[in-house]
Protein backbone atom coordinates (compact mmCIF):
# COMPACT_ATOMS: atom_id res chain seq x y z
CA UNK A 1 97.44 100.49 -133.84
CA UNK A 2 95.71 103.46 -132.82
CA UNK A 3 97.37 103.55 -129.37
CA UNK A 4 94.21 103.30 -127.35
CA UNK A 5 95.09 100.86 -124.43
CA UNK A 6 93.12 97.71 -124.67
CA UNK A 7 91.82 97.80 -120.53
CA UNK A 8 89.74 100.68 -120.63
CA UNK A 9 87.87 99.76 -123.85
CA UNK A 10 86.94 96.21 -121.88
CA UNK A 11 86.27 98.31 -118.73
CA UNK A 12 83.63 100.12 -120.69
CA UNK A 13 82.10 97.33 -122.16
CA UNK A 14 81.77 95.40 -118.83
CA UNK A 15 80.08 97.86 -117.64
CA UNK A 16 77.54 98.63 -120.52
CA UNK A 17 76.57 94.80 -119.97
CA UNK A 18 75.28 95.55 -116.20
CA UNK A 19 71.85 95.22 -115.41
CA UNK A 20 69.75 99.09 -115.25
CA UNK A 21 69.20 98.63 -111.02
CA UNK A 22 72.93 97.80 -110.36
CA UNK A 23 73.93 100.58 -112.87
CA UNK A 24 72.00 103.02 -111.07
CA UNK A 25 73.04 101.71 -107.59
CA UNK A 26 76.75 102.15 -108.07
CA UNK A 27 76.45 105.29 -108.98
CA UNK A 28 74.23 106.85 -106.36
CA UNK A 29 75.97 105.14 -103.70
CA UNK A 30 78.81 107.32 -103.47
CA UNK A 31 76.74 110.37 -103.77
CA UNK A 32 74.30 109.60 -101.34
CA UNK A 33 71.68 111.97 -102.43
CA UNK A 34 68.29 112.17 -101.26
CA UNK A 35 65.54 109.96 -102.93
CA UNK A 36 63.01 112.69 -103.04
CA UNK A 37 62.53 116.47 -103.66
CA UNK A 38 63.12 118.90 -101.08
CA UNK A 39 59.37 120.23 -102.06
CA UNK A 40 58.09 116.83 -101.42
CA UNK A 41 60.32 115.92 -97.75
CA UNK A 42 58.45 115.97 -94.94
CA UNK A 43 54.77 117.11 -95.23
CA UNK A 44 54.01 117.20 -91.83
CA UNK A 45 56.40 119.47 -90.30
CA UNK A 46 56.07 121.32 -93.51
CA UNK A 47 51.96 121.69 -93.01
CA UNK A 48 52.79 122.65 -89.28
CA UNK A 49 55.98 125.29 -90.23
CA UNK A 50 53.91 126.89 -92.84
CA UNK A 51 50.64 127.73 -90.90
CA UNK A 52 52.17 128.90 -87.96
CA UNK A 53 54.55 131.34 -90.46
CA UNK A 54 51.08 132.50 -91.62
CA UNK A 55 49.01 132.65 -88.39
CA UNK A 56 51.85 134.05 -86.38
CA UNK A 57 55.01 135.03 -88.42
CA UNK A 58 58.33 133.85 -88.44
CA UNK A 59 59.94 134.86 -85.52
CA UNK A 60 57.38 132.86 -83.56
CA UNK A 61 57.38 129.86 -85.01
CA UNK A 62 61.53 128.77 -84.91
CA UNK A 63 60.26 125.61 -82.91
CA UNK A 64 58.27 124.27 -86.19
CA UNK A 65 61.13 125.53 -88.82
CA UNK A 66 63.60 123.55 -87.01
CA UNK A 67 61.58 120.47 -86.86
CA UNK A 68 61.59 120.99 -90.76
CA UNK A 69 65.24 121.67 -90.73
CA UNK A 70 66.10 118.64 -88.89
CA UNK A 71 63.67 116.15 -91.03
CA UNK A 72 65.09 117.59 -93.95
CA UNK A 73 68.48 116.88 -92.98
CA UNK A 74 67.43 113.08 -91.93
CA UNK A 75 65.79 112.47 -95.39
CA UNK A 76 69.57 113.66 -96.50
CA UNK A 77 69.13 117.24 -97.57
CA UNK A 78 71.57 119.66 -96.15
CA UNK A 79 70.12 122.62 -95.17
């Protein structure tokens, strides 16, 4: 009739009929994004980074920003 093929129209609808947590799971999988904000990733070296920027500027505290660089990147941020 209108030329549409008939698989992708049952595709569709096979997957409207998953459940919401396997929905969402399939399609972060592939992604594999970080479950959190980069604000909210790793307090404590944050806390520790950010007072030693403060107390002693940047330049010497590279010890505490790359703790925070290298949590970041195990929480799966890539920075």
């Amino acid at each position: 009739m209108g030329g549409l093929p008939i698989e992708n129209t049952s595709t569709t609808i096979s997957l409207s009929k998953l459940p919401k947590d396997q929905k969402s799971a399939t399609s972060t999988m592939p992604d594999s994004k970080p479950k959190k904000k980069i604000c909210c990733a790793c307090p404590e070296t944050k806390n520790l980074r950010d007072e030693c920027i403060v107390e002693h500027g940047e330049s010497a505290c590279e010890k505490w920003i790359e703790a925070h660089r290298k949590c970041l990147r195990a929480e799966g941020f890539k920075v």
